[in-house]
C-alpha atoms as a PDB file:
ATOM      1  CA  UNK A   1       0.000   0.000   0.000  1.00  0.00           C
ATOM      2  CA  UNK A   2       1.756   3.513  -0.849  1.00  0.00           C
ATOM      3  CA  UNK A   3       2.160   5.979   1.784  1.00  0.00           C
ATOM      4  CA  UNK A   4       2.687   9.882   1.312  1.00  0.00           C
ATOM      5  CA  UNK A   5       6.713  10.236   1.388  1.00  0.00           C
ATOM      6  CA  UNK A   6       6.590  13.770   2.846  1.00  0.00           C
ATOM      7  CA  UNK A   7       7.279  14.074   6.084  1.00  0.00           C
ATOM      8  CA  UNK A   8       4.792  14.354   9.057  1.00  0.00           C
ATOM      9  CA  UNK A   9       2.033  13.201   6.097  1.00  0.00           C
ATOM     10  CA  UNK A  10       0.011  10.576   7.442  1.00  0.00           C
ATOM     11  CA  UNK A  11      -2.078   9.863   4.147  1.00  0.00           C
ATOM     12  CA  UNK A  12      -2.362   7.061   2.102  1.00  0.00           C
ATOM     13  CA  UNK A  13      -4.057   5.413  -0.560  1.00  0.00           C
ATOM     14  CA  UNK A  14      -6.287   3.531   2.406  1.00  0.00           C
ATOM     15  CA  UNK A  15      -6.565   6.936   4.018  1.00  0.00           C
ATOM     16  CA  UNK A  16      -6.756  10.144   2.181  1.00  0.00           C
ATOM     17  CA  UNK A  17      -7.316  12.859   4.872  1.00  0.00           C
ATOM     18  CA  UNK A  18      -8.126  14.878   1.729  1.00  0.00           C
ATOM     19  CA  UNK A  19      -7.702  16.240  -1.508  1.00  0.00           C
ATOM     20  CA  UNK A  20      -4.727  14.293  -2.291  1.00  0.00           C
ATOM     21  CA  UNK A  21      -2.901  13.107  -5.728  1.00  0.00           C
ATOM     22  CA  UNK A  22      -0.682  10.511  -5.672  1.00  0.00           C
ATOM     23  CA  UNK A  23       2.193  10.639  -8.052  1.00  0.00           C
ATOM     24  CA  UNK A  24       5.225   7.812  -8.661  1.00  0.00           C
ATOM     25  CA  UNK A  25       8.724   9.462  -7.989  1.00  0.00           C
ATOM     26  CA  UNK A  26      10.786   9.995 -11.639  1.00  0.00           C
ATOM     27  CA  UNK A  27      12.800   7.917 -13.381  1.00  0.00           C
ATOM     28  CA  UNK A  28      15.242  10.013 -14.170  1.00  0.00           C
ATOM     29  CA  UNK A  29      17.922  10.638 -11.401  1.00  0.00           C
ATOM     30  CA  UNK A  30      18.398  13.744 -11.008  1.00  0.00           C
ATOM     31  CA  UNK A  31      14.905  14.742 -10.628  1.00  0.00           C
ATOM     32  CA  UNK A  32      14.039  11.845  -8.287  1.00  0.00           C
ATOM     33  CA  UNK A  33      16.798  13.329  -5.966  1.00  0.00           C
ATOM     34  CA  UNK A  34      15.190  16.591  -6.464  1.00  0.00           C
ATOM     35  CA  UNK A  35      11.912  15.234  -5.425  1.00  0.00           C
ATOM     36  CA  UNK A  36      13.489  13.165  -2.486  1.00  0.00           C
ATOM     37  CA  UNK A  37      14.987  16.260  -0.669  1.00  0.00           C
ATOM     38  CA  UNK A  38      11.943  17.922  -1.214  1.00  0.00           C
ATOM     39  CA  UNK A  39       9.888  15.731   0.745  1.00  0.00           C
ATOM     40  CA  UNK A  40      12.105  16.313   3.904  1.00  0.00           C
ATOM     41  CA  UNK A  41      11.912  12.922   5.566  1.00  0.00           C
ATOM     42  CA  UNK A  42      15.506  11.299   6.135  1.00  0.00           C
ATOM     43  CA  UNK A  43      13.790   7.848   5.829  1.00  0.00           C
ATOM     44  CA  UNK A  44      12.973   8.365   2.024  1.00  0.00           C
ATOM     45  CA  UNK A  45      15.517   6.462  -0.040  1.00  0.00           C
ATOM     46  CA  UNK A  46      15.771   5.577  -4.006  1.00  0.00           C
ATOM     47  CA  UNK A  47      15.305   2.023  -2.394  1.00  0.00           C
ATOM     48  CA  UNK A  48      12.560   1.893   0.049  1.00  0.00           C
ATOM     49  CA  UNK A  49      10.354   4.726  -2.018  1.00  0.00           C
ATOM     50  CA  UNK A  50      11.360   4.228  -5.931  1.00  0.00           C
ATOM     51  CA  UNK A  51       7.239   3.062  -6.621  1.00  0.00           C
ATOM     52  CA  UNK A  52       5.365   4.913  -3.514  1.00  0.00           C
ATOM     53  CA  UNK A  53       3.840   7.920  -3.884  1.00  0.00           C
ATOM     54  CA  UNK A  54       3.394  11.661  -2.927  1.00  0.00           C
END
């Protein structure tokens, strides 16, 4: 089951606590990392994240 990847989010696709899209992280490298240190939560990793969702 994906979970939100940003930190403090507590949504997922079992729980939506509202009006939120879920979207795969990128392919491409450098805009995964982008994404990744956008969502500010140290436990997000290529590995443990590459098909959740935000």
């Amino acid at each position: 089951m994906p979970n939100c990847a940003i930190k403090y989010c507590k949504n997922s696709t079992k729980k939506n606590l509202g009006n939120v899209k879920y979207f795969r992280f990128p392919k491409d490298k450098i805009v995964s990392d982008m994404w990744i240190k956008a969502c500010g939560n140290p436990n997000v990793s290529k590995q443990s994240y590459f098909k959740a969702f935000l």
